[in-house]
N, C-alpha and C. Protein backbone atom coordinates (compact mmCIF):
# COMPACT_ATOMS: atom_id res chain seq x y z
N UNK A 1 -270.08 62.21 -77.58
CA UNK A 1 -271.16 61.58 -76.87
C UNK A 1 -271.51 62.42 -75.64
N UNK A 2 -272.77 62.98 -75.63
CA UNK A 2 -272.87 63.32 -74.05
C UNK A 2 -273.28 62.76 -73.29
N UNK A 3 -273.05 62.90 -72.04
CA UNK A 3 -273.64 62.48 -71.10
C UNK A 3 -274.80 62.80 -70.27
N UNK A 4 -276.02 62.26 -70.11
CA UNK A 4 -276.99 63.07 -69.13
C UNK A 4 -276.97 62.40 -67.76
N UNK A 5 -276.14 62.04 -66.64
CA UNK A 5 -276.53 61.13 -65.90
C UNK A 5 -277.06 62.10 -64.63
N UNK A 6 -277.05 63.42 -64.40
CA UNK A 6 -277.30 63.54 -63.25
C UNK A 6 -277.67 65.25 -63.80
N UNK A 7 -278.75 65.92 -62.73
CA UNK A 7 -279.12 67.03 -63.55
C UNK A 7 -278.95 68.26 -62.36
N UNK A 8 -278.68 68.98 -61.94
CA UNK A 8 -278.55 70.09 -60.85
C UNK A 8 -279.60 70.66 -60.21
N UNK A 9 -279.97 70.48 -59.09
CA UNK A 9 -281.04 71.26 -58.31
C UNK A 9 -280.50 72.60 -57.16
N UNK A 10 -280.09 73.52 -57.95
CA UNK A 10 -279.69 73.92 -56.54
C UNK A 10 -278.22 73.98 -56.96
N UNK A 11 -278.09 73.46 -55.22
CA UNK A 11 -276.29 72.57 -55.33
C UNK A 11 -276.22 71.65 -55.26
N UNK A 12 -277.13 70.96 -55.38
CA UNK A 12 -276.85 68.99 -55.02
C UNK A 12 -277.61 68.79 -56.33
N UNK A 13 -276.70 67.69 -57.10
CA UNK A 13 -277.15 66.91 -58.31
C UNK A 13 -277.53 65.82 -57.88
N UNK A 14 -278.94 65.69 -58.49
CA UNK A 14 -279.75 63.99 -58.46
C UNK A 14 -279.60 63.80 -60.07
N UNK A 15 -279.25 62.37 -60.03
CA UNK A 15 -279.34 61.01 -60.76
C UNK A 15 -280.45 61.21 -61.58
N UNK A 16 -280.27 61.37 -63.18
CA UNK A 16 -281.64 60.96 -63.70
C UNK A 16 -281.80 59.89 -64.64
N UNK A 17 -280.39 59.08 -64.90
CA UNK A 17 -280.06 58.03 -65.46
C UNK A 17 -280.09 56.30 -64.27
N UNK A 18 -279.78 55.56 -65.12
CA UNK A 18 -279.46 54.12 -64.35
C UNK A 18 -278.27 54.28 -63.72
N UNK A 19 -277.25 54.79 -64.81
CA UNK A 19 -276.17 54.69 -64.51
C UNK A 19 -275.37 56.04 -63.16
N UNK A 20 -276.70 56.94 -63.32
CA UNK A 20 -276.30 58.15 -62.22
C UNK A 20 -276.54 57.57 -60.55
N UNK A 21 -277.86 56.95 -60.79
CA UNK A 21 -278.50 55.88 -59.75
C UNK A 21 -277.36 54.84 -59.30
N UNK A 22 -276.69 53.88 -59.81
CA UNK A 22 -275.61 53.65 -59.55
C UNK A 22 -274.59 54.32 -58.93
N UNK A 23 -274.11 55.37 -59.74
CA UNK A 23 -273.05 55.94 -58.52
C UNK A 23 -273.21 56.31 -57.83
N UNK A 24 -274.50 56.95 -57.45
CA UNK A 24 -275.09 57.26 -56.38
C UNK A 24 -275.36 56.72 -54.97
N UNK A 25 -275.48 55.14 -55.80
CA UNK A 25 -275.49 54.14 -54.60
C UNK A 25 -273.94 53.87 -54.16
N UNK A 26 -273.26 53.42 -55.02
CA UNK A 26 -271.85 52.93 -54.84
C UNK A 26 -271.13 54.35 -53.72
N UNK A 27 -271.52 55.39 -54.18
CA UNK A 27 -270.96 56.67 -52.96
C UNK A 27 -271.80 56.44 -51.58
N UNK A 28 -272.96 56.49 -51.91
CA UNK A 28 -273.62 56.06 -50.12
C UNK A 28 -273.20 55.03 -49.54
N UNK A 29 -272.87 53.87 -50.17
CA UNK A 29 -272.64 52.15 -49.97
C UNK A 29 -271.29 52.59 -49.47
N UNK A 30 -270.33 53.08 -50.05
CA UNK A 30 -268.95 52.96 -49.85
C UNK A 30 -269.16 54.14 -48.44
N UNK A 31 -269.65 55.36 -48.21
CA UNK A 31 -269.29 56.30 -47.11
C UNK A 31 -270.07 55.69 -45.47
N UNK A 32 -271.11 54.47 -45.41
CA UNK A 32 -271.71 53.26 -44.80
C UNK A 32 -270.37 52.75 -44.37
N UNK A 33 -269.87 51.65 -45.55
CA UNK A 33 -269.27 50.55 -44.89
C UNK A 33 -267.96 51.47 -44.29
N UNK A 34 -266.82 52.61 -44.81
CA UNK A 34 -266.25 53.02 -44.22
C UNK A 34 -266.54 53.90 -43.06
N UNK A 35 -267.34 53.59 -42.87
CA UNK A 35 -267.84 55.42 -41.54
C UNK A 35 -267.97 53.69 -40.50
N UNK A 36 -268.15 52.57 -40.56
CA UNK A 36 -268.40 51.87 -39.67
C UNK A 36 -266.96 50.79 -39.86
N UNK A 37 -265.66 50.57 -40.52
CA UNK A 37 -264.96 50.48 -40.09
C UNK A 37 -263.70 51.57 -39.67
N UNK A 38 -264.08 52.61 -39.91
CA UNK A 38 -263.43 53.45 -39.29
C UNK A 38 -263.78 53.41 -37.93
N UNK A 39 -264.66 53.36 -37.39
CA UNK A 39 -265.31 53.56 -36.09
C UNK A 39 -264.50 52.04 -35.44
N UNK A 40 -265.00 50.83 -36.14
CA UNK A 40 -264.18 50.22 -35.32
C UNK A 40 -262.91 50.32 -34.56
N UNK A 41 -261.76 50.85 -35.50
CA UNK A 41 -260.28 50.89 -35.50
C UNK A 41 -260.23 51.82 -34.93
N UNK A 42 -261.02 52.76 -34.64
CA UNK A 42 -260.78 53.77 -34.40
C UNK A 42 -260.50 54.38 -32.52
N UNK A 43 -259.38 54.76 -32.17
CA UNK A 43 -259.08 54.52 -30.58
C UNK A 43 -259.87 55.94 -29.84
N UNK A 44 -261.02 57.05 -30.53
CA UNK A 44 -261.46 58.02 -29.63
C UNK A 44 -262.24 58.24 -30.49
N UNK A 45 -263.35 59.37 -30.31
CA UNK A 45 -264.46 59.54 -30.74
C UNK A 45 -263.67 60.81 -31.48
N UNK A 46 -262.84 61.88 -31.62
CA UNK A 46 -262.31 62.00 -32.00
C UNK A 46 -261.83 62.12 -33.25
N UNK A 47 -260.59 60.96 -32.91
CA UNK A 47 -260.19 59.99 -34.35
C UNK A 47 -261.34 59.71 -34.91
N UNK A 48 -262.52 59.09 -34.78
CA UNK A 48 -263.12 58.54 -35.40
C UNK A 48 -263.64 59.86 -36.76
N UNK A 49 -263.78 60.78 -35.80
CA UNK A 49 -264.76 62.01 -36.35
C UNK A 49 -264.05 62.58 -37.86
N UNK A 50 -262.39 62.47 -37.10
CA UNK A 50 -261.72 63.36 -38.03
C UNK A 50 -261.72 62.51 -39.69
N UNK A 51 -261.39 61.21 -39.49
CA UNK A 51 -261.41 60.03 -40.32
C UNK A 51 -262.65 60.07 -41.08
N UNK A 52 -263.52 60.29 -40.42
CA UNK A 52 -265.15 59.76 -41.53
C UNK A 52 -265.13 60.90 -41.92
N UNK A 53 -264.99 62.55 -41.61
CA UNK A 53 -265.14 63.65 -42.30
C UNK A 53 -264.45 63.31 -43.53
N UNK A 54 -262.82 63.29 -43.05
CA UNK A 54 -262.05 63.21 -44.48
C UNK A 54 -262.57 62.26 -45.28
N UNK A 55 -263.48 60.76 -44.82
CA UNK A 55 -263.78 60.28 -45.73
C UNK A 55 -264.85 60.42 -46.55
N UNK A 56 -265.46 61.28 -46.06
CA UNK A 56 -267.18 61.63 -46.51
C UNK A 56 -266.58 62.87 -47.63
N UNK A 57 -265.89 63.91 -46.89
CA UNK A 57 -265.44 64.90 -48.01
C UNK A 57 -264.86 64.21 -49.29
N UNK A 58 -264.09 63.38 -49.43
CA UNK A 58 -263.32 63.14 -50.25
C UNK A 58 -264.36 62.39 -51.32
N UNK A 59 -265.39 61.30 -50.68
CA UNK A 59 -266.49 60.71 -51.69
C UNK A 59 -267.19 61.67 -52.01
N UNK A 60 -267.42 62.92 -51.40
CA UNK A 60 -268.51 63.79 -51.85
C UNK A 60 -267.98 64.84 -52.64
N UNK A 61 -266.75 64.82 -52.90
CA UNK A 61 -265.62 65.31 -53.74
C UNK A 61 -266.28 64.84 -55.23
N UNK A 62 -265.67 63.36 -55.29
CA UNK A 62 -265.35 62.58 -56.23
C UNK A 62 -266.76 62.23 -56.91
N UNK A 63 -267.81 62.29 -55.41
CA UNK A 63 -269.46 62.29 -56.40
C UNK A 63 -269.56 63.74 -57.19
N UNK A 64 -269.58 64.70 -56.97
CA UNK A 64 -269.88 65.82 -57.19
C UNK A 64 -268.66 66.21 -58.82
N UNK A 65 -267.79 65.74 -58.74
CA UNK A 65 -266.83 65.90 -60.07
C UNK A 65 -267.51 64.71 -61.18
N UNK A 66 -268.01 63.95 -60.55
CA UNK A 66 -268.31 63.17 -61.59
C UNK A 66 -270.10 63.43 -62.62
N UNK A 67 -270.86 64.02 -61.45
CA UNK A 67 -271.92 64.80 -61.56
C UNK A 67 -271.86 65.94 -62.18
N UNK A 68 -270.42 66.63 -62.12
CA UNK A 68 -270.32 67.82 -62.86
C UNK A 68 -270.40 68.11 -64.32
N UNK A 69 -269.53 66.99 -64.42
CA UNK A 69 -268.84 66.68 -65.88
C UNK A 69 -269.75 65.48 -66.36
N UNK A 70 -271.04 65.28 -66.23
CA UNK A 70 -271.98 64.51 -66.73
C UNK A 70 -273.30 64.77 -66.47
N UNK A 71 -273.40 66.23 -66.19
CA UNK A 71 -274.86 66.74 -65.79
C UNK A 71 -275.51 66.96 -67.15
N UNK A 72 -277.02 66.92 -66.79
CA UNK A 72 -277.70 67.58 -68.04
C UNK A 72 -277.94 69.05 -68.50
N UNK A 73 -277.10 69.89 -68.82
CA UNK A 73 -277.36 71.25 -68.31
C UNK A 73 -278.79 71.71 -69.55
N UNK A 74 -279.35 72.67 -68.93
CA UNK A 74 -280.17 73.16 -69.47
C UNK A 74 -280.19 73.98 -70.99
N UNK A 75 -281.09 74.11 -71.88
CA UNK A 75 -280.44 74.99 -72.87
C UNK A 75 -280.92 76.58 -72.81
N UNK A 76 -280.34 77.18 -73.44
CA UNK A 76 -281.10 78.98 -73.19
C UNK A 76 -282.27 79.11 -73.45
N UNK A 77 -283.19 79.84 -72.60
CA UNK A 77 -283.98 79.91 -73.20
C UNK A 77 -285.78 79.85 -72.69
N UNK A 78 -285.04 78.06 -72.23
CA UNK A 78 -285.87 76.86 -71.61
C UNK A 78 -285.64 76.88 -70.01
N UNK A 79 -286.65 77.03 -69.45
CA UNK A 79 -286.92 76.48 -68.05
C UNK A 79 -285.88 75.54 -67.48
C-alpha cells in the first residue's frame, strides 16, 4: 500500500491528504499547548527556552520522519 500523505517542497513537506492535514495539526496543537506549559513551570526565561527548543526539535523530528516515509515522491521523468 502506499502512502501519499504529504509531498516535498524544498525542505519542508506539506500535507496533501486528510490524513497529512491531521498530523499536521496534532504537531502544531501539541508544540502550542507544550511551549505554554512549559513556560508556566518553568523558573527563567532560560529554562523555558532550552525546554520548548528540545520540545519543538523533537515534534519536528517526529513530523518530518513521518512525512518522509509517506511522501508522494515524484516519478522520472515528470515535473
Amino acid at each position: 500500500m502506499k502512502l501519499n500523505w504529504f509531498t516535498r517542497k524544498g525542505i519542508i513537506y506539506l500535507p496533501v491528504s486528510i490524513i497529512g492535514w491531521v498530523i499536521l495539526t496534532i504537531a502544531v496543537t501539541y508544540a502550542a499547548i507544550a511551549s505554554v506549559i512549559i513556560g508556566k513551570h518553568s523558573n527563567s526565561v532560560g529554562d523555558m527556552l532550552i525546554n520548548a527548543i528540545f520540545n519543538l526539535l523533537l515534534s519536528g523530528l517526529a513530523y518530518t520522519l513521518i512525512a518522509y516515509f509517506t511522501e508522494r515522491k515524484s516519478q522520472p521523468g515528470t515535473a
